[in-house]
Protein backbone atom coordinates (compact mmCIF):
# COMPACT_ATOMS: atom_id res chain seq x y z
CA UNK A 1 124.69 175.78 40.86
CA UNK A 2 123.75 173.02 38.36
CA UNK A 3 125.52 169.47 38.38
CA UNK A 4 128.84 169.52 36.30
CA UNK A 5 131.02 167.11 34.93
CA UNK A 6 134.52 168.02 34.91
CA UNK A 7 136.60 166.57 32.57
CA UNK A 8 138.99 163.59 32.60
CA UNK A 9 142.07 164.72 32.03
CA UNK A 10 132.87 179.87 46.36
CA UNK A 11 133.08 181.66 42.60
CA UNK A 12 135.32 184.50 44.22
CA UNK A 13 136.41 184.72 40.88
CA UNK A 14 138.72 182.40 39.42
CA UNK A 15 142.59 183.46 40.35
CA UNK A 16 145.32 182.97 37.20
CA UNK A 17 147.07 179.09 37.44
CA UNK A 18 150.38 181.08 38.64
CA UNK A 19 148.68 182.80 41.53
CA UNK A 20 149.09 179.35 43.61
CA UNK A 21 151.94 177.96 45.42
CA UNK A 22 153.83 174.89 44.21
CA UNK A 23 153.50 172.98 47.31
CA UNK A 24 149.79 173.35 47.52
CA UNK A 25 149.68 171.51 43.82
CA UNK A 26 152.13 168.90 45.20
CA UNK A 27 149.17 167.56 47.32
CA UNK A 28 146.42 167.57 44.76
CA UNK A 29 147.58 164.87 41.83
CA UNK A 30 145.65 165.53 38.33
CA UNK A 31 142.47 163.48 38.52
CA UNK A 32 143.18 161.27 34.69
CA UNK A 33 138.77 160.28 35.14
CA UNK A 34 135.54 161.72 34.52
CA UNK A 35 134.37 163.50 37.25
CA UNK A 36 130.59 164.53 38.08
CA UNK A 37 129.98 166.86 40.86
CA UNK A 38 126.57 168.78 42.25
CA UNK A 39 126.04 170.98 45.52
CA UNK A 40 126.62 168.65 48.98
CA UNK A 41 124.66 171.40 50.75
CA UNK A 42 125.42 173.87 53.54
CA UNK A 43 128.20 175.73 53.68
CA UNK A 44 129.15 177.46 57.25
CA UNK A 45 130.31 181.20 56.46
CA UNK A 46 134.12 181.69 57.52
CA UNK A 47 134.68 178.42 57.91
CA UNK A 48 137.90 177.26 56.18
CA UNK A 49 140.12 174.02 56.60
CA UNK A 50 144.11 173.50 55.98
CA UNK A 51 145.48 171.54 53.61
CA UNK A 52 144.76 167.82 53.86
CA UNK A 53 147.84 166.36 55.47
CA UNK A 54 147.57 162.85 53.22
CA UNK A 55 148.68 162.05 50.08
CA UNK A 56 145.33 161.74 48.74
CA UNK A 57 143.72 164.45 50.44
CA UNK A 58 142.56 165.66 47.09
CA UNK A 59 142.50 165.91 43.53
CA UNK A 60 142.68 168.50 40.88
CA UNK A 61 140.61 168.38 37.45
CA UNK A 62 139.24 170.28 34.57
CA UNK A 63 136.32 171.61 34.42
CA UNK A 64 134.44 174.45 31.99
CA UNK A 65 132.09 175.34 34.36
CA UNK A 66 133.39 176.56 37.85
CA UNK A 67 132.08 175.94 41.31
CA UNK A 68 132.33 178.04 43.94
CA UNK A 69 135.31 178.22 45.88
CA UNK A 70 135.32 176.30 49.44
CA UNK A 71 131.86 175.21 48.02
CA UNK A 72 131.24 171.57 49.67
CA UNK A 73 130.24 168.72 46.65
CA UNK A 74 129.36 165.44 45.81
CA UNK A 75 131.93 164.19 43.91
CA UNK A 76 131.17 160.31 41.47
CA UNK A 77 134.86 159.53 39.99
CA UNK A 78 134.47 157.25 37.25
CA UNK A 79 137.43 154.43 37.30
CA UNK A 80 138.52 152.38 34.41
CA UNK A 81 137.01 149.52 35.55
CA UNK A 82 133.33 150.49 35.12
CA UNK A 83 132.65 151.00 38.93
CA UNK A 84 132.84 154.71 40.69
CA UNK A 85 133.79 156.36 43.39
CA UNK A 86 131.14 158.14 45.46
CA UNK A 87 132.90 160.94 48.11
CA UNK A 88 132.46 164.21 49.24
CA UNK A 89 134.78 167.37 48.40
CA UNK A 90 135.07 170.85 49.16
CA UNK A 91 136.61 173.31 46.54
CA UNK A 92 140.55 174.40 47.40
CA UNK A 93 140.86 176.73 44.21
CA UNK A 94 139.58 177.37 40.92
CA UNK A 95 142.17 179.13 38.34
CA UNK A 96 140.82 180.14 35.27
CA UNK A 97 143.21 178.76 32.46
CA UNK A 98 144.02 180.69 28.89
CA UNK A 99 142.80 180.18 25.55
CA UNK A 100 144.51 176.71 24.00
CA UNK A 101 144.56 174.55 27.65
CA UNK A 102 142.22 171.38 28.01
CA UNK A 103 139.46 173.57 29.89
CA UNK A 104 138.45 177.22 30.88
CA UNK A 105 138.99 176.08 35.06
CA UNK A 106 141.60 174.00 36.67
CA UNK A 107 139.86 173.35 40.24
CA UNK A 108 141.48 171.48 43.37
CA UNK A 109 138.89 169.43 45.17
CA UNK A 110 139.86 168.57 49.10
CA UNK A 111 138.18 164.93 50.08
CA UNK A 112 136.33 165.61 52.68
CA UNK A 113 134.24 161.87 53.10
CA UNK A 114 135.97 159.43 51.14
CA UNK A 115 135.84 155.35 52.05
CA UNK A 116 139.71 154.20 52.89
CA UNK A 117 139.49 151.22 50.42
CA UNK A 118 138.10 153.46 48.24
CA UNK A 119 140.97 156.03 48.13
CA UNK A 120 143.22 153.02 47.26
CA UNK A 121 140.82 152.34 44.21
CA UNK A 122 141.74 156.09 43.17
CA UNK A 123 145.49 155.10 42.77
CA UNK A 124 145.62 153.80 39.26
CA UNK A 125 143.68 157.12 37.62
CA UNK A 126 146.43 159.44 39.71
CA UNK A 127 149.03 161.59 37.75
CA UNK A 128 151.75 162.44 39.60
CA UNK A 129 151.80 165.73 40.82
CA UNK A 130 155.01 166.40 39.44
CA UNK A 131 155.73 167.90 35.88
């Protein structure tokens, strides 16, 4: 897989946006910051985590080129301020998305190495999970 940027705002094929459960999205607020992501490395076959159990224990953002699903990443989050955010992610989910939305892939990234002062600086580019 290439490096991607997502956009601000494990390919077992992308599943439709309604295939996933409301309190899953609840946890991952819509990233409003350019993203850019590229392969962390490694991946152990089978090997699958739970939900993260904090409010930040991920983000969701658009993207037109999916990564692989439960594929880890290096993740640079581009604040506001001119500084980034450097962490490392795994993908939760990648839904493909229909003709007229923002991208072709909304995809849910899980923090998996993330700097505690640093998920504080993620606060202010945040949506709210709730619509």
């Amino acid at each position: 897989m290439n490096a991607q940027t997502a956009k601000a705002g494990g390919h077992t094929g992308p599943r439709r946006m309604t295939d996933r459960k409301l309190s899953e999205r609840k946890t991952y607020p819509r990233l409003q910051a350019p993203v850019y992501f590229s392969p962390a490395g490694f991946r152990w076959p089978g090997r699958r985590r739970g939900p993260a159990s904090d409010p930040l224990g991920g983000v969701c953002v658009f993207t037109d080129e999916p990564p692989d699903q439960g594929a880890p990443l290096h993740v640079e989050i581009f604040l506001l301020d001119g500084t980034s955010v450097v962490c490392r992610v795994e993908v939760a989910w990648v839904d493909a998305l229909g003709d007229g939305a923002p991208a072709r892939y909304d995809v849910g990234l899980r923090f998996t190495a993330i700097q505690p002062n640093d998920r504080e600086r993620l606060s202010p580019v945040l949506e709210s999970a709730r619509r």
